[in-house]
Protein backbone atom coordinates (compact mmCIF):
# COMPACT_ATOMS: atom_id res chain seq x y z
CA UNK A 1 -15.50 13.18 -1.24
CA UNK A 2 -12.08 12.83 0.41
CA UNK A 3 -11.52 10.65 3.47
CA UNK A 4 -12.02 13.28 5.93
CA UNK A 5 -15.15 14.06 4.88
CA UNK A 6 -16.50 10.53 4.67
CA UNK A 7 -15.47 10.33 8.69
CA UNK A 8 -17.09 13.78 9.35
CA UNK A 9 -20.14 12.45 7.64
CA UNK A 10 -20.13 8.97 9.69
CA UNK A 11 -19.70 10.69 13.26
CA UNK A 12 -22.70 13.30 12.08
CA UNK A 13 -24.45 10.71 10.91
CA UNK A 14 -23.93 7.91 13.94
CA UNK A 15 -23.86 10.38 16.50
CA UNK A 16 -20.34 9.07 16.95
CA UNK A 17 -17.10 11.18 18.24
CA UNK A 18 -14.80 11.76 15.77
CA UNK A 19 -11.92 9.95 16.73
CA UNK A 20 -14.21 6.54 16.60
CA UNK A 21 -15.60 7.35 13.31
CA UNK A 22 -11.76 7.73 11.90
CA UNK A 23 -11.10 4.38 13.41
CA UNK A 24 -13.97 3.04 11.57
CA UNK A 25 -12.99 4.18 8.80
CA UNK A 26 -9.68 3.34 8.97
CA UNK A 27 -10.67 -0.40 9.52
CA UNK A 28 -12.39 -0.60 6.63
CA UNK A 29 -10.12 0.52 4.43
CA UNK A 30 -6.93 -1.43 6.21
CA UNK A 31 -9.08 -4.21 5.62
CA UNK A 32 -10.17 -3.15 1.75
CA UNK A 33 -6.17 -2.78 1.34
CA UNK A 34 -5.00 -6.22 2.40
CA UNK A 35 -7.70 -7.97 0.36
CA UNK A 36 -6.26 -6.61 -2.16
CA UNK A 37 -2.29 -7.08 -1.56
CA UNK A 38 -3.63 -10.92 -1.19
CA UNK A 39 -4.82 -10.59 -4.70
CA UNK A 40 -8.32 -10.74 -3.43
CA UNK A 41 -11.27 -9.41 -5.01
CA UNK A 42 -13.69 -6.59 -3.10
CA UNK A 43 -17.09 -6.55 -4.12
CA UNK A 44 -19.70 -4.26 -2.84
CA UNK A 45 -23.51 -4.79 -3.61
CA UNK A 46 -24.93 -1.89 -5.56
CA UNK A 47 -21.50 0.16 -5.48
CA UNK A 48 -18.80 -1.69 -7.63
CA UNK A 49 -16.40 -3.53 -7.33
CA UNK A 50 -12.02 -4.15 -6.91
CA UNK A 51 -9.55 -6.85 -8.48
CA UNK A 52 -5.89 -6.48 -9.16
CA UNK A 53 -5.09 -6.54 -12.77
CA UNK A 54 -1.52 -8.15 -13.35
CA UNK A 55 0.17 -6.24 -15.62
CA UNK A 56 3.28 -7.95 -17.91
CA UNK A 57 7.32 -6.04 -18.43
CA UNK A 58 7.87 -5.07 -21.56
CA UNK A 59 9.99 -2.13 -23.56
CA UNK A 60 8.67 0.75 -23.49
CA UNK A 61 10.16 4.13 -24.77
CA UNK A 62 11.39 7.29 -22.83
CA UNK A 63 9.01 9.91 -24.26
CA UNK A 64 11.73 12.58 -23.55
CA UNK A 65 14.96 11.14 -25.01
CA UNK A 66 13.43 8.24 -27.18
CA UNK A 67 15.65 5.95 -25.77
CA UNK A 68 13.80 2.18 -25.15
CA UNK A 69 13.09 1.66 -21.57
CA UNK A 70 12.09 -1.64 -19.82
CA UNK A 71 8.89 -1.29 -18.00
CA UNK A 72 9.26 -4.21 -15.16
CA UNK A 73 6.03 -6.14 -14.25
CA UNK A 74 3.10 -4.30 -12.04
CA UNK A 75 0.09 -4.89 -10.07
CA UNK A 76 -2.70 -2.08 -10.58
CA UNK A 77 -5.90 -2.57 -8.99
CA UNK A 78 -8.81 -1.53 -10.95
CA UNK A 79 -12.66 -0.56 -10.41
CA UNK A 80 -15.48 -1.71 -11.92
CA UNK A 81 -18.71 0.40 -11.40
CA UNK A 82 -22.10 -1.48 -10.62
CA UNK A 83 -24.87 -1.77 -13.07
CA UNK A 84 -26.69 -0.59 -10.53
CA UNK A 85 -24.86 2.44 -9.90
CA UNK A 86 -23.89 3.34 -13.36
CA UNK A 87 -28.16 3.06 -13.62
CA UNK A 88 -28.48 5.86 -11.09
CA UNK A 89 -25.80 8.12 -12.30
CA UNK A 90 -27.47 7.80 -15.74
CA UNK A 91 -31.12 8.14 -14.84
CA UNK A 92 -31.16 12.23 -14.99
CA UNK A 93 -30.05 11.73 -18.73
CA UNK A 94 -32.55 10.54 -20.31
């Protein structure tokens, strides 16, 4: 599902105009986003949740040339599916 159909499926769903649905939308996840620049943690019931892993620098190599590379320090934030979700997703498997 890509963004523009999660806002087409709000407004159908709502009974809301487009254009307010977006803005929804768009609050959430401007809200989702500076959680996370604050190093904050997201956590949705049922769904999953969202940290920010610090990664360390190190040397790395250039796969092309060989030639060692240094790989400066990073922030990645990573998702962690729900047990309750992973459940569901499951369920039809056994």
């Amino acid at each position: 599902m890509t963004k523009s159909e999660l806002i087409d499926r709000l407004a159908e769903r709502r009974g809301l105009p487009r254009k307010t649905a977006e803005q929804v939308v768009n609050v959430i996840f401007g809200a989702m986003k500076e959680s996370l620049v604050d190093g904050g943690r997201i956590e949705i019931r049922g769904f999953g949740s969202f940290k920010v892993r610090h990664y360390k620098g190190y040397v790395g190599r250039n796969p092309m040339t060989g030639q060692p590379q240094e790989v400066a320090p990073k922030r990645m934030p990573v998702f962690k599916v729900s047990k309750n979700l992973k459940a569901q997703l499951n369920d039809d498997l056994q």
